[in-house]
PDB file of N, CA and C in Angstrom:
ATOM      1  N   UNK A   1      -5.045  16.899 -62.844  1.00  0.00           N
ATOM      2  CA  UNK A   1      -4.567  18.235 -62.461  1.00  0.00           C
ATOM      3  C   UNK A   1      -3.126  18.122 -61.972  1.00  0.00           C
ATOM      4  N   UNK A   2      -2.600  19.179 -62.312  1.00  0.00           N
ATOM      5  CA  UNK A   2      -0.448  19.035 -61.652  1.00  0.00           C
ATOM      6  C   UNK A   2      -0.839  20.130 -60.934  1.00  0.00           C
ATOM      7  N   UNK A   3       0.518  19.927 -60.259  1.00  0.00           N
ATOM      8  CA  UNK A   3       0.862  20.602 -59.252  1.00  0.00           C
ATOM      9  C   UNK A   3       0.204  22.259 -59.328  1.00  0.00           C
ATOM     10  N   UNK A   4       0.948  22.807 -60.499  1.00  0.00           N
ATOM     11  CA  UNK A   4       1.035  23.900 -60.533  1.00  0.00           C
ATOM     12  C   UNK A   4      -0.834  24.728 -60.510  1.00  0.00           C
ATOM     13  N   UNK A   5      -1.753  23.728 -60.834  1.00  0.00           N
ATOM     14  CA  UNK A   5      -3.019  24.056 -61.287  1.00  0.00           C
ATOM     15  C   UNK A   5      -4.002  23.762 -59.792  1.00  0.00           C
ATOM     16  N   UNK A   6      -2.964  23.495 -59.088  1.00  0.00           N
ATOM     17  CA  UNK A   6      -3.344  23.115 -57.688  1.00  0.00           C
ATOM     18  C   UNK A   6      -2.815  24.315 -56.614  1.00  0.00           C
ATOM     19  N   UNK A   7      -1.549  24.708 -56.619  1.00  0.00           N
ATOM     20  CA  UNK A   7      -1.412  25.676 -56.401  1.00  0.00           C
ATOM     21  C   UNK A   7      -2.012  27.124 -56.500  1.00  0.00           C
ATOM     22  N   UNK A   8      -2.095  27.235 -57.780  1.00  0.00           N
ATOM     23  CA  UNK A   8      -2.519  28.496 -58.422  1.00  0.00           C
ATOM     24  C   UNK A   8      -4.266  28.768 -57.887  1.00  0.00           C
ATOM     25  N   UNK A   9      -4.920  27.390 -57.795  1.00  0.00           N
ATOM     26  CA  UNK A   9      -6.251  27.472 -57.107  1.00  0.00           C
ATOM     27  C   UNK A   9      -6.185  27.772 -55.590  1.00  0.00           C
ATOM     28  N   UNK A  10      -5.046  27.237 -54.923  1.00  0.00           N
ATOM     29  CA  UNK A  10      -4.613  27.531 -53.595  1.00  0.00           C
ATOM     30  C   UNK A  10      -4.885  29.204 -53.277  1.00  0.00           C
ATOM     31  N   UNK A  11      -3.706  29.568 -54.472  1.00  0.00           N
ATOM     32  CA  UNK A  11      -3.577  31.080 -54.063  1.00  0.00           C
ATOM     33  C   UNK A  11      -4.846  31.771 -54.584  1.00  0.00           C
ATOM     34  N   UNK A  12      -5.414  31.868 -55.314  1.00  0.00           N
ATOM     35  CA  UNK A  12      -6.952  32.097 -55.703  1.00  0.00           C
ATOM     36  C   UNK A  12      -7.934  32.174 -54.999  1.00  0.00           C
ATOM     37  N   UNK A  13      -7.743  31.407 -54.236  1.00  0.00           N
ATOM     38  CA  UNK A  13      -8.711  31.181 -53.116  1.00  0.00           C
ATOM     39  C   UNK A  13      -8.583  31.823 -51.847  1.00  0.00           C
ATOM     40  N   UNK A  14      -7.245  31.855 -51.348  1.00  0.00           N
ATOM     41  CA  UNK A  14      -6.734  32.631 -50.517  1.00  0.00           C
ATOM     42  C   UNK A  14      -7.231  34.369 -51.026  1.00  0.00           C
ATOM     43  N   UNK A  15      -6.735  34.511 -51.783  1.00  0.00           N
ATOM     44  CA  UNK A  15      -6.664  36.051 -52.245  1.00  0.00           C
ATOM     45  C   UNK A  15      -8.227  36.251 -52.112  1.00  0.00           C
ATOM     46  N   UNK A  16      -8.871  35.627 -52.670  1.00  0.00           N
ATOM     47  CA  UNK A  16     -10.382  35.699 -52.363  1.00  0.00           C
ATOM     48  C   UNK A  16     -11.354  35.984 -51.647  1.00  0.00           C
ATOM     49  N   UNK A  17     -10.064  35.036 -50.133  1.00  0.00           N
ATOM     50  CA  UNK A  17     -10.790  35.154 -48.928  1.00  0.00           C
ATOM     51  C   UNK A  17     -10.378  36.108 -48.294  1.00  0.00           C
ATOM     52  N   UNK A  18      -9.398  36.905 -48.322  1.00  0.00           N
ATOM     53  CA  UNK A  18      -8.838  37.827 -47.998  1.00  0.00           C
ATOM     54  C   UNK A  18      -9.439  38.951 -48.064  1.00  0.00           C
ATOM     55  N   UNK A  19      -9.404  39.577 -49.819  1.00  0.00           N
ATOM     56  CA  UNK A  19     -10.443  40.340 -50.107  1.00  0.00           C
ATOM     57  C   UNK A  19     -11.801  40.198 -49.479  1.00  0.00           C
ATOM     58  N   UNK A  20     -12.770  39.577 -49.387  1.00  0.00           N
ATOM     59  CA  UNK A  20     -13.750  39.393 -49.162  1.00  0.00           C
ATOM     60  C   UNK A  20     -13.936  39.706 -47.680  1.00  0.00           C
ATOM     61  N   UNK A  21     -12.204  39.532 -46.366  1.00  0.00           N
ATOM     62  CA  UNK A  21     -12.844  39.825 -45.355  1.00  0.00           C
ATOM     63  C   UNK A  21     -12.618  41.425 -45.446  1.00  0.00           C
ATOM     64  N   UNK A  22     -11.166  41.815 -46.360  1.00  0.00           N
ATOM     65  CA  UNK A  22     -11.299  43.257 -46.371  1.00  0.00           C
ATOM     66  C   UNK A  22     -12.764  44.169 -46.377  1.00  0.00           C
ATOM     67  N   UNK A  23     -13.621  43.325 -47.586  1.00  0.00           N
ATOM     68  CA  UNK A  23     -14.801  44.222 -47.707  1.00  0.00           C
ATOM     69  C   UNK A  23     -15.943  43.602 -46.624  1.00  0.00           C
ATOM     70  N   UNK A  24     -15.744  42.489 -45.790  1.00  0.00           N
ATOM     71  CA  UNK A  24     -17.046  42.151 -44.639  1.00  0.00           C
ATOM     72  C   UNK A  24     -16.438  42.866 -43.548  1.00  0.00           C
ATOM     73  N   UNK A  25     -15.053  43.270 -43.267  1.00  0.00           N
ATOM     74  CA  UNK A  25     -14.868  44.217 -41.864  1.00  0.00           C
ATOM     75  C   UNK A  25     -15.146  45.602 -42.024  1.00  0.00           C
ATOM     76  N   UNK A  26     -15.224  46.265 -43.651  1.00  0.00           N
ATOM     77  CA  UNK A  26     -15.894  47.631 -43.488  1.00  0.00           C
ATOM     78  C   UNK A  26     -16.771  47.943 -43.993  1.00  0.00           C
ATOM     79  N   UNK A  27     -17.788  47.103 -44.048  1.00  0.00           N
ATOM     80  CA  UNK A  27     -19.448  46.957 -44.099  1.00  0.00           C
ATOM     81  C   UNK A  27     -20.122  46.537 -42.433  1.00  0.00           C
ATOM     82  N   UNK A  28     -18.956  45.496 -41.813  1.00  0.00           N
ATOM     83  CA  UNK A  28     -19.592  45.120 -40.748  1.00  0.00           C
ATOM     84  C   UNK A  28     -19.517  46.473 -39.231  1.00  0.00           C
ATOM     85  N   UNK A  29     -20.923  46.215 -38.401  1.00  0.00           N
ATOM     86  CA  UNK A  29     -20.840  47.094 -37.425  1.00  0.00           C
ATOM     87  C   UNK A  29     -19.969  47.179 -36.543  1.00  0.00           C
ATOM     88  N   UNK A  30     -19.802  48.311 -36.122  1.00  0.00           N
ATOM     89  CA  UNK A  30     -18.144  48.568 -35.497  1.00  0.00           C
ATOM     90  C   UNK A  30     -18.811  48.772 -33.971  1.00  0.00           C
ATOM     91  N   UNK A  31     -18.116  47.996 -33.004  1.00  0.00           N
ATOM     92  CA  UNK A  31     -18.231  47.870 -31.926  1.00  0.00           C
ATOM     93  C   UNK A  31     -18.199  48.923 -30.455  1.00  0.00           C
ATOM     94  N   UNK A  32     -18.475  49.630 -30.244  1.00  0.00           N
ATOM     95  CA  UNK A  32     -18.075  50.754 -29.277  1.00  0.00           C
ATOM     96  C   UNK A  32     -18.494  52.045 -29.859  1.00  0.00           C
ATOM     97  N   UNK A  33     -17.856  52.865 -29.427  1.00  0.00           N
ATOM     98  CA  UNK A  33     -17.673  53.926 -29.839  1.00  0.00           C
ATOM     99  C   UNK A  33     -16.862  54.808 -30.680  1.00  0.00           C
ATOM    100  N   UNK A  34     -15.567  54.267 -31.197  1.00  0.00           N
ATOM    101  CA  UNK A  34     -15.219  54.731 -32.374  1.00  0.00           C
ATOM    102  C   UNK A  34     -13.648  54.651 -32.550  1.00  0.00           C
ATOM    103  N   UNK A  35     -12.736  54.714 -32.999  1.00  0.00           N
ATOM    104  CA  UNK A  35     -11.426  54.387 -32.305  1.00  0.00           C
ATOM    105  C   UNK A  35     -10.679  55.592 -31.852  1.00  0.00           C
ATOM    106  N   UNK A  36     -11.223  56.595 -32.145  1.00  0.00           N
ATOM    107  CA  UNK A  36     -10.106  57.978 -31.240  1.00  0.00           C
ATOM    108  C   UNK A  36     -10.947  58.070 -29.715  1.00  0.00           C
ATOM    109  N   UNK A  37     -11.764  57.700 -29.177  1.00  0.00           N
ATOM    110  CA  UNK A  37     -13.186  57.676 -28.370  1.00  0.00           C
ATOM    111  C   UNK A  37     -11.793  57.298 -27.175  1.00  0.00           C
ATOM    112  N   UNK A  38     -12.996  58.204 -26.176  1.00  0.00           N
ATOM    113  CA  UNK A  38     -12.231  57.450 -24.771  1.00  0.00           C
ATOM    114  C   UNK A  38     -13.068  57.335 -23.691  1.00  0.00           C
ATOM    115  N   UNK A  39     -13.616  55.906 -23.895  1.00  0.00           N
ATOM    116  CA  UNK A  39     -14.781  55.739 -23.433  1.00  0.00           C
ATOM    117  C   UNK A  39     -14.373  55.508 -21.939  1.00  0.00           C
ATOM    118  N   UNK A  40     -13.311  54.908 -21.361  1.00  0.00           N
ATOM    119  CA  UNK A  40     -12.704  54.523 -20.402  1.00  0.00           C
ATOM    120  C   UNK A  40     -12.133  55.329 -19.419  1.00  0.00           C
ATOM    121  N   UNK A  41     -12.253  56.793 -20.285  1.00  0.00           N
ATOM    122  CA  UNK A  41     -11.420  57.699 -19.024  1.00  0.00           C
ATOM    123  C   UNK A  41     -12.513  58.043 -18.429  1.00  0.00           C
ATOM    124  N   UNK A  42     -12.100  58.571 -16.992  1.00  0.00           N
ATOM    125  CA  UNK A  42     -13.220  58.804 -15.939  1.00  0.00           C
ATOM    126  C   UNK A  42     -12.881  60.155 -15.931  1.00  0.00           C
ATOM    127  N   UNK A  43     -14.029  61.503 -16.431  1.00  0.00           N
ATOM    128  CA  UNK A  43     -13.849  62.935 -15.996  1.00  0.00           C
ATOM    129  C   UNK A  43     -14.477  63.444 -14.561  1.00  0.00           C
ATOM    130  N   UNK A  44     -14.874  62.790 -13.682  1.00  0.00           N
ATOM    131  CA  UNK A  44     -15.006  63.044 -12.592  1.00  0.00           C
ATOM    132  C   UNK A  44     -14.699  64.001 -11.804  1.00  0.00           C
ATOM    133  N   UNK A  45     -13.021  63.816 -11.654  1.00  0.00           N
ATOM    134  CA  UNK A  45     -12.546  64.325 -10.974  1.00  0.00           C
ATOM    135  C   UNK A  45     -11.842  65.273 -11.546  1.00  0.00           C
ATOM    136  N   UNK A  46     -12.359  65.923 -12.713  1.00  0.00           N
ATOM    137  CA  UNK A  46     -12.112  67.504 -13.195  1.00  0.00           C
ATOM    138  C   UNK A  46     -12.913  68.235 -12.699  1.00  0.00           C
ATOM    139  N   UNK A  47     -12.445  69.487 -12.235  1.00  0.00           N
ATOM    140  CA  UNK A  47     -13.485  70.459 -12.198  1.00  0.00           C
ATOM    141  C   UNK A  47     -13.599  71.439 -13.125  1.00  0.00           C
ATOM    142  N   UNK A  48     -15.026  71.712 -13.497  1.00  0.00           N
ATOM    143  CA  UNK A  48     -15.125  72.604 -15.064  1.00  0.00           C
ATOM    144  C   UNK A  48     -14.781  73.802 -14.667  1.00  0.00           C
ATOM    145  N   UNK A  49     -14.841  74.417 -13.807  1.00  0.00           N
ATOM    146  CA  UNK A  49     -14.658  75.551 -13.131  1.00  0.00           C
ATOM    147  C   UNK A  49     -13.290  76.163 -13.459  1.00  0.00           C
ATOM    148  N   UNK A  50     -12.275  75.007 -13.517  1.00  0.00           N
ATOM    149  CA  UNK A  50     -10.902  75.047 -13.812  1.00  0.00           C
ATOM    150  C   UNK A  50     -10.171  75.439 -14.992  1.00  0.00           C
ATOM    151  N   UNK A  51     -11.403  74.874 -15.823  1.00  0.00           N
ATOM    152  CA  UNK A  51     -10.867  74.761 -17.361  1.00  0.00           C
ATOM    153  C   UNK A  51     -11.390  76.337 -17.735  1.00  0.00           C
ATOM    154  N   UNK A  52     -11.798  76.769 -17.564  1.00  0.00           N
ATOM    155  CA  UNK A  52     -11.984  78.432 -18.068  1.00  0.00           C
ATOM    156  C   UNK A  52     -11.169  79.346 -17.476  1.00  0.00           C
ATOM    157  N   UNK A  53     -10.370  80.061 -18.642  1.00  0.00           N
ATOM    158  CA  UNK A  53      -9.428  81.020 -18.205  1.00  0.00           C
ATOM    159  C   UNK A  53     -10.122  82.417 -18.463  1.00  0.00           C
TER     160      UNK A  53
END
């Protein structure tokens, strides 16, 4: 095998693995609650009373 047939399997393989995580991160379960989500803010200290005009 030369160089070039060594390479070319290099990048082949790469591209491969790449793809492959593209399609295992949006098959795989997504962690939390969602990414616009704001799981972290605290509404506590609103009062609903407020929010109606």
């Amino acid at each position: 095998m030369n160089f070039q047939t060594i390479a070319i399997a290099i990048i082949f393989a790469a591209a491969v693995f790449y793809v492959g995580r593209l399609i295992y991160k949006s098959f795989a379960a997504k962690k939390g609650c969602g990414s616009n989500c704001k799981c972290g803010v605290d509404f506590s200290d609103i009062d609903p009373g407020k929010l109606r005009s």
